[in-house]
C-alpha atoms as a PDB file:
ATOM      1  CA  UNK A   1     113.006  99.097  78.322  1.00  0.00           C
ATOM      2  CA  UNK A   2     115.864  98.339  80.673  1.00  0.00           C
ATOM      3  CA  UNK A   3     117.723  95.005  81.079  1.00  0.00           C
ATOM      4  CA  UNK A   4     115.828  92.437  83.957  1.00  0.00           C
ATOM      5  CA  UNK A   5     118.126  93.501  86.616  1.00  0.00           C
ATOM      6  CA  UNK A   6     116.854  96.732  86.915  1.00  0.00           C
ATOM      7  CA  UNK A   7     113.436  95.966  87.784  1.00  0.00           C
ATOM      8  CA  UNK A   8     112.129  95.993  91.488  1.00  0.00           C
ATOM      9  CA  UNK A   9     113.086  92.530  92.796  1.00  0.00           C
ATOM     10  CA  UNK A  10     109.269  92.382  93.487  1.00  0.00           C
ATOM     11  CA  UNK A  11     108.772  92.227  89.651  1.00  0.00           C
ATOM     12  CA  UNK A  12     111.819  89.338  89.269  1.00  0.00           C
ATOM     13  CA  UNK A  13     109.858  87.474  91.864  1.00  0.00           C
ATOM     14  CA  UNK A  14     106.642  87.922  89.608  1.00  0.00           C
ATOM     15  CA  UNK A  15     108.219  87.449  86.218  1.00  0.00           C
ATOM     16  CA  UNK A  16     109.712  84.037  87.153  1.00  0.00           C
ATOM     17  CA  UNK A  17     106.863  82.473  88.974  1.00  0.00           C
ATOM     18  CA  UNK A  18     104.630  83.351  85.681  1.00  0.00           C
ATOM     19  CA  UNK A  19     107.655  81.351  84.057  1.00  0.00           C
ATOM     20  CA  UNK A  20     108.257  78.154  86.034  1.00  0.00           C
ATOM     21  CA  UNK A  21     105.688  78.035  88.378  1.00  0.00           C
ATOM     22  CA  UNK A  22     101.762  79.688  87.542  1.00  0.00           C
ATOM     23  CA  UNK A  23      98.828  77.175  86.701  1.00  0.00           C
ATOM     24  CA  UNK A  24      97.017  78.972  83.325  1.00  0.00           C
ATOM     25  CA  UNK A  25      93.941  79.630  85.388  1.00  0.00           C
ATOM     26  CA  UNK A  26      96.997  81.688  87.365  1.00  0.00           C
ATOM     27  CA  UNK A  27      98.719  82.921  85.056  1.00  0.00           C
ATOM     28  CA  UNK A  28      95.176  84.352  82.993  1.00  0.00           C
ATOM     29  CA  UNK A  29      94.071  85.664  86.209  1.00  0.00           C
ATOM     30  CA  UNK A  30      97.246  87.822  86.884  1.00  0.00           C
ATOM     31  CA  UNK A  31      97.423  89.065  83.203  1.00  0.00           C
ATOM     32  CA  UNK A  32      93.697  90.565  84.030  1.00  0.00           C
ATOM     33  CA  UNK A  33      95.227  91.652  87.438  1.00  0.00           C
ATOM     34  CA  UNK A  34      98.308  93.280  85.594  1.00  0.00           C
ATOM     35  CA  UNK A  35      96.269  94.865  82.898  1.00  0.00           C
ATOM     36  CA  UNK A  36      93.812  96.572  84.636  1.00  0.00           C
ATOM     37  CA  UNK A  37      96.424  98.186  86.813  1.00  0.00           C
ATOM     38  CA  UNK A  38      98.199  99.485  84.600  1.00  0.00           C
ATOM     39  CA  UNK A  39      95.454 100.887  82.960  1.00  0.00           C
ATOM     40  CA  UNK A  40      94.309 103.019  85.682  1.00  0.00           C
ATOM     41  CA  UNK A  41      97.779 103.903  86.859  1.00  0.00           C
ATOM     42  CA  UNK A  42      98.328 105.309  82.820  1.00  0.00           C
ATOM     43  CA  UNK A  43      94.625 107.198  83.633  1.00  0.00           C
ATOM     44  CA  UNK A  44      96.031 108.766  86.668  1.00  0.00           C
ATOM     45  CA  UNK A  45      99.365 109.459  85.280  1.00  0.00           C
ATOM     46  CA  UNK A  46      97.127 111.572  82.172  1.00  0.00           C
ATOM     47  CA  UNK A  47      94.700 113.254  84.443  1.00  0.00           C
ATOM     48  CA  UNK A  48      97.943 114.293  86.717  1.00  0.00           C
ATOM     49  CA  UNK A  49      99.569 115.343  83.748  1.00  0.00           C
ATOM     50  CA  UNK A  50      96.331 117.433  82.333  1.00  0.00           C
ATOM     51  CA  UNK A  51      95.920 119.116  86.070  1.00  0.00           C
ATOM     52  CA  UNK A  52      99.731 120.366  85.720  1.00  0.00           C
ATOM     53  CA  UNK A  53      98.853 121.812  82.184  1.00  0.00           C
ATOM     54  CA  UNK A  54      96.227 123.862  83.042  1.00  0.00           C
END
């Protein structure tokens, strides 16, 4: 993975309000957030990928 700087600044903004600022009710609810959109984007990114195969 690359170095902090090369993330979106979007994704700075996000990574140091988890650190200084998020409440663990916060912070629990934006893991769920964060994990369940990734998972679909990987399930898109696979189906994609299987359409282009066959």
């Amino acid at each position: 993975m690359g170095s902090f700087d090369n993330h979106p600044k979007s994704i700075k903004k996000a990574v140091r309000y988890i650190k200084q600022d998020g409440s663990k009710e916060q912070l629990i609810e934006i893991k769920k957030l964060l994990n369940d959109t990734i998972q679909k984007r990987i399930k898109a990114l696979e189906l994609d990928n299987q359409k282009i195969i066959s």
